[in-house]
C-alpha atoms as a PDB file:
ATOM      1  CA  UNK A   1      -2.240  41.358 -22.905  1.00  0.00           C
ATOM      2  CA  UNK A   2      -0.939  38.369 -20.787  1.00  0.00           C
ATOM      3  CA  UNK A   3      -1.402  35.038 -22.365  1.00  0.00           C
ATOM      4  CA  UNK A   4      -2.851  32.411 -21.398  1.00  0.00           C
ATOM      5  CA  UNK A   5      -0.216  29.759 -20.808  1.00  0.00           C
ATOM      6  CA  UNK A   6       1.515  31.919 -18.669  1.00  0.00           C
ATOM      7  CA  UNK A   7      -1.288  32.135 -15.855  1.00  0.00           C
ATOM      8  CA  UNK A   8      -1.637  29.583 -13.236  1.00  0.00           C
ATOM      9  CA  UNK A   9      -4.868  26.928 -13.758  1.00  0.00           C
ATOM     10  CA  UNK A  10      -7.200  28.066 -11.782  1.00  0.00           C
ATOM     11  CA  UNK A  11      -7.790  31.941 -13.041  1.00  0.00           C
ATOM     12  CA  UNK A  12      -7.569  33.574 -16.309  1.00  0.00           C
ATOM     13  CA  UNK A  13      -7.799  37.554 -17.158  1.00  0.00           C
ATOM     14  CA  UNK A  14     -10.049  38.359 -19.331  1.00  0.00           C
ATOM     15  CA  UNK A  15      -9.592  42.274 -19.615  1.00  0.00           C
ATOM     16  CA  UNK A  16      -7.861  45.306 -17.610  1.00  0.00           C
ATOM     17  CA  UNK A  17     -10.103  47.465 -16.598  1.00  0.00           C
ATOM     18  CA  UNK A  18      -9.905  51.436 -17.090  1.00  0.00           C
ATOM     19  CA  UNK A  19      -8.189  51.713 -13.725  1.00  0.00           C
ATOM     20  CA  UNK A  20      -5.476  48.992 -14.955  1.00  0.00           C
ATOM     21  CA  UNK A  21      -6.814  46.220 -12.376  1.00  0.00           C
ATOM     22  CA  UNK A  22      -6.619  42.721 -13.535  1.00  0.00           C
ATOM     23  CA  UNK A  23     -10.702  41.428 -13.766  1.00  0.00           C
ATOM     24  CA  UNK A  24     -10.388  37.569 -12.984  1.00  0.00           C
ATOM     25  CA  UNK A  25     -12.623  35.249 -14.088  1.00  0.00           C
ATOM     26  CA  UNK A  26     -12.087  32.115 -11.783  1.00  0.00           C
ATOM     27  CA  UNK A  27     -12.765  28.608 -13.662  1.00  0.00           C
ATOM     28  CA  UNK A  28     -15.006  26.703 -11.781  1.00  0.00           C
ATOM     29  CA  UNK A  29     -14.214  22.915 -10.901  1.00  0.00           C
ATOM     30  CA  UNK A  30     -15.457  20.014 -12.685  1.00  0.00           C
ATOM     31  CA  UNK A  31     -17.510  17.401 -10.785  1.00  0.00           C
ATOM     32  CA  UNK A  32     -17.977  19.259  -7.324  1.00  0.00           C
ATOM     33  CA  UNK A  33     -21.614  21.206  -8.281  1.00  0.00           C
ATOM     34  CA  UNK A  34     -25.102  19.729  -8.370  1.00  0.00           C
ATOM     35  CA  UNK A  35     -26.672  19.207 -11.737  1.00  0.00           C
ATOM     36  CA  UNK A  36     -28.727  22.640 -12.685  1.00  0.00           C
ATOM     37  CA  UNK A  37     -32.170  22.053 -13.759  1.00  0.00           C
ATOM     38  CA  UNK A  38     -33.543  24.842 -16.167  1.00  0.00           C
ATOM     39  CA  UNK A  39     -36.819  23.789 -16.037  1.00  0.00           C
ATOM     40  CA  UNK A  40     -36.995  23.142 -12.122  1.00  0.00           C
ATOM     41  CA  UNK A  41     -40.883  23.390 -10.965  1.00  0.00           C
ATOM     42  CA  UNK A  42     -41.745  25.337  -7.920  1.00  0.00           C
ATOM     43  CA  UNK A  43     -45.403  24.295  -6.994  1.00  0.00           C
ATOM     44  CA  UNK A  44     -47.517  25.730  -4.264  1.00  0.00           C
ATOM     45  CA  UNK A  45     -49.714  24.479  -1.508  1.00  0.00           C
ATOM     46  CA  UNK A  46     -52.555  26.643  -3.396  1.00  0.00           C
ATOM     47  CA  UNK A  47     -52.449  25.302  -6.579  1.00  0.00           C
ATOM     48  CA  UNK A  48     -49.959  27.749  -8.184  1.00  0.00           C
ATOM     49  CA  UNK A  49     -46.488  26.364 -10.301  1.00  0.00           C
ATOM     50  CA  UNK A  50     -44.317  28.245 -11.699  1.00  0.00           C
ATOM     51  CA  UNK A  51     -40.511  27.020 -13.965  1.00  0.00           C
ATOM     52  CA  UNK A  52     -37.237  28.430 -12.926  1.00  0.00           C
ATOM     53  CA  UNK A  53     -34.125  27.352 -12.707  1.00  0.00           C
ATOM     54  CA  UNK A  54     -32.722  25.183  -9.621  1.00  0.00           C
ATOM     55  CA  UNK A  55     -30.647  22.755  -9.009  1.00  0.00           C
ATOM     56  CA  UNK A  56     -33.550  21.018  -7.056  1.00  0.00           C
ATOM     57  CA  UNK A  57     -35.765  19.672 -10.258  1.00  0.00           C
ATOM     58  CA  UNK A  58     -39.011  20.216  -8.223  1.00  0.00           C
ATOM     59  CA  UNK A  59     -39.705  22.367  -5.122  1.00  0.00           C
ATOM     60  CA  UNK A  60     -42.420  22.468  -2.939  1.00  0.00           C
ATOM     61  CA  UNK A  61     -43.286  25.505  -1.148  1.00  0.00           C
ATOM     62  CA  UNK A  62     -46.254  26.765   1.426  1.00  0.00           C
ATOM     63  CA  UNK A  63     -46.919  30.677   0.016  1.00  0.00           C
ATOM     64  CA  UNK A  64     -46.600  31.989  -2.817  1.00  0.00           C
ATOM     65  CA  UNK A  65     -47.431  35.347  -4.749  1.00  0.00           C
ATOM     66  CA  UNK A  66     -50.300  33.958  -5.749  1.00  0.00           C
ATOM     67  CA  UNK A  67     -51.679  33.157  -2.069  1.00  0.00           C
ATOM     68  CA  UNK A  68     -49.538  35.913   0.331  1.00  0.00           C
ATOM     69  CA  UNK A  69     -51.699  38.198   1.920  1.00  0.00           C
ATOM     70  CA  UNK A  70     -49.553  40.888   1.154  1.00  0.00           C
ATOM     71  CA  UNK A  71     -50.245  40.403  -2.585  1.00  0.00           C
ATOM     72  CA  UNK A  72     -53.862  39.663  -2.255  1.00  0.00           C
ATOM     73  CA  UNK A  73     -54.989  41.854   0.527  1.00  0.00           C
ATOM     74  CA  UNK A  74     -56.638  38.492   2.218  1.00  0.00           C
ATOM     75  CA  UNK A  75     -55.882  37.245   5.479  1.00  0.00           C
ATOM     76  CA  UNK A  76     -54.432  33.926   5.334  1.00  0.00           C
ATOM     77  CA  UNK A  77     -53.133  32.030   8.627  1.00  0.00           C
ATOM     78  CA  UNK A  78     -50.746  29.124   8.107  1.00  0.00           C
ATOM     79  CA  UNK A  79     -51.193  27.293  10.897  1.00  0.00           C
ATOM     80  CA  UNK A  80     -48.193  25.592  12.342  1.00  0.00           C
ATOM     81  CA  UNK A  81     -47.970  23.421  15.397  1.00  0.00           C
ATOM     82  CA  UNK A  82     -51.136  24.844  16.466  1.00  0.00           C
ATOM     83  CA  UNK A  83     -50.077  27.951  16.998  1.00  0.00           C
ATOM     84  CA  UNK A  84     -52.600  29.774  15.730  1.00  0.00           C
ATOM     85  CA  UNK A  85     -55.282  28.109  18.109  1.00  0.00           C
ATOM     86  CA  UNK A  86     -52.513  28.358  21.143  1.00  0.00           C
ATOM     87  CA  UNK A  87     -52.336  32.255  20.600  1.00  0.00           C
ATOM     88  CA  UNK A  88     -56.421  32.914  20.343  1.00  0.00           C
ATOM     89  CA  UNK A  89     -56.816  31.025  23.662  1.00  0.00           C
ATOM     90  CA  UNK A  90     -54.284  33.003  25.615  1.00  0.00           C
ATOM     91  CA  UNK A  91     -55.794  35.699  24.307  1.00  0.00           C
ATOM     92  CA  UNK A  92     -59.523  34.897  25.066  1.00  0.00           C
ATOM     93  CA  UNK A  93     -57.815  34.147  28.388  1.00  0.00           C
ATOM     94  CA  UNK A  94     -56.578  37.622  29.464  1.00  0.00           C
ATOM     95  CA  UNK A  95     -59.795  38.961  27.994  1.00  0.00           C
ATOM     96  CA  UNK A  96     -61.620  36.951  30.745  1.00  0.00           C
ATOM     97  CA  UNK A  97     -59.327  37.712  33.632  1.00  0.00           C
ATOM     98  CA  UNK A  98     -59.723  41.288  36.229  1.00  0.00           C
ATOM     99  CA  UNK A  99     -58.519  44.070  35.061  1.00  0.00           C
ATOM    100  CA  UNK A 100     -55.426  45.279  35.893  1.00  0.00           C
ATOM    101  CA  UNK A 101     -55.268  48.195  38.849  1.00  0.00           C
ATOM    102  CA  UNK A 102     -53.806  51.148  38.811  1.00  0.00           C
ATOM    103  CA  UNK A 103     -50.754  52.845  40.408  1.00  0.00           C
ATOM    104  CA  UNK A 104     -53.039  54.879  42.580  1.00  0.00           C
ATOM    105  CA  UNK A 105     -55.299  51.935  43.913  1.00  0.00           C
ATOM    106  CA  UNK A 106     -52.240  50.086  44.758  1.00  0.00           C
ATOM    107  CA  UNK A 107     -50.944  52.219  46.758  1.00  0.00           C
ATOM    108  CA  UNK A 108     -54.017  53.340  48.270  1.00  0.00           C
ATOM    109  CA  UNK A 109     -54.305  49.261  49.120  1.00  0.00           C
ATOM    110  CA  UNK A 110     -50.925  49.668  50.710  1.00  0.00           C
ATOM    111  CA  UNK A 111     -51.428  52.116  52.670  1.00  0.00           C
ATOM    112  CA  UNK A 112     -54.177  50.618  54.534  1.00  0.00           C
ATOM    113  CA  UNK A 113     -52.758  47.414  55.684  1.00  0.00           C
ATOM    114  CA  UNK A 114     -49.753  49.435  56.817  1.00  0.00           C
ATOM    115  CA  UNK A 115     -52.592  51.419  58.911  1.00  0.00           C
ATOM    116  CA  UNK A 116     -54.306  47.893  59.981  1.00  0.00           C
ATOM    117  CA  UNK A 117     -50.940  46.855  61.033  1.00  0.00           C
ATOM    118  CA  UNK A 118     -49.759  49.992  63.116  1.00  0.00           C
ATOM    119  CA  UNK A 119     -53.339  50.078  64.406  1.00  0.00           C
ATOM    120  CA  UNK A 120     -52.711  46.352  65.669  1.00  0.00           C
ATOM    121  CA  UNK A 121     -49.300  47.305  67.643  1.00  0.00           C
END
């Protein structure tokens, strides 16, 4: 086993492993990391809060387990912007509007002003 005075600061090996490849384990700097909060709280826009660990010491989020639709099997619509709104009018708007025509009547509409117009010369 190499010792450890004899590595350079910023790794040391810990173990070879079975296929004789040095595992490093890197040593992390002091100073440059945000402090780590292991009792961070993540609360919900429902209600819901929940402790993890973050280096945040409270977060505040929109969905959760507790509220997604996928968990509940509810429809829920977060609304952002207006979007929601935007999208039902444009589509109460195409509801509303003629029908779209067909290949067939198209051409069948073409056809006749090129008759109206040979019929004119």
């Amino acid at each position: 086993m190499i010792e450890y005075a004899t590595l350079p600061k910023k790794m040391a090996y810990v173990t070879l492993s079975p296929y004789k490849t040095p595992i490093k384990d890197y040593i992390m700097k002091k100073d440059i990391h945000p402090p780590y909060y292991p009792e961070a709280k993540i609360i919900c826009a429902c209600g819901a809060s929940y402790t993890t660990g973050s280096t945040l010491p409270e977060i505040h989020v929109e969905i959760c387990s507790a509220c997604h639709p996928f968990f509940t099997g509810k429809q829920k619509l977060v609304d952002t912007a207006r979007r929601v709104e935007k999208f039902q009018e444009r589509a109460a708007k195409k509801t509303t509007l003629t029908p779209r025509k067909g290949k067939a009547e198209k051409r069948t509409a073409k056809q006749a002003a090129r008759k109206l117009k040979l019929e004119e010369k």
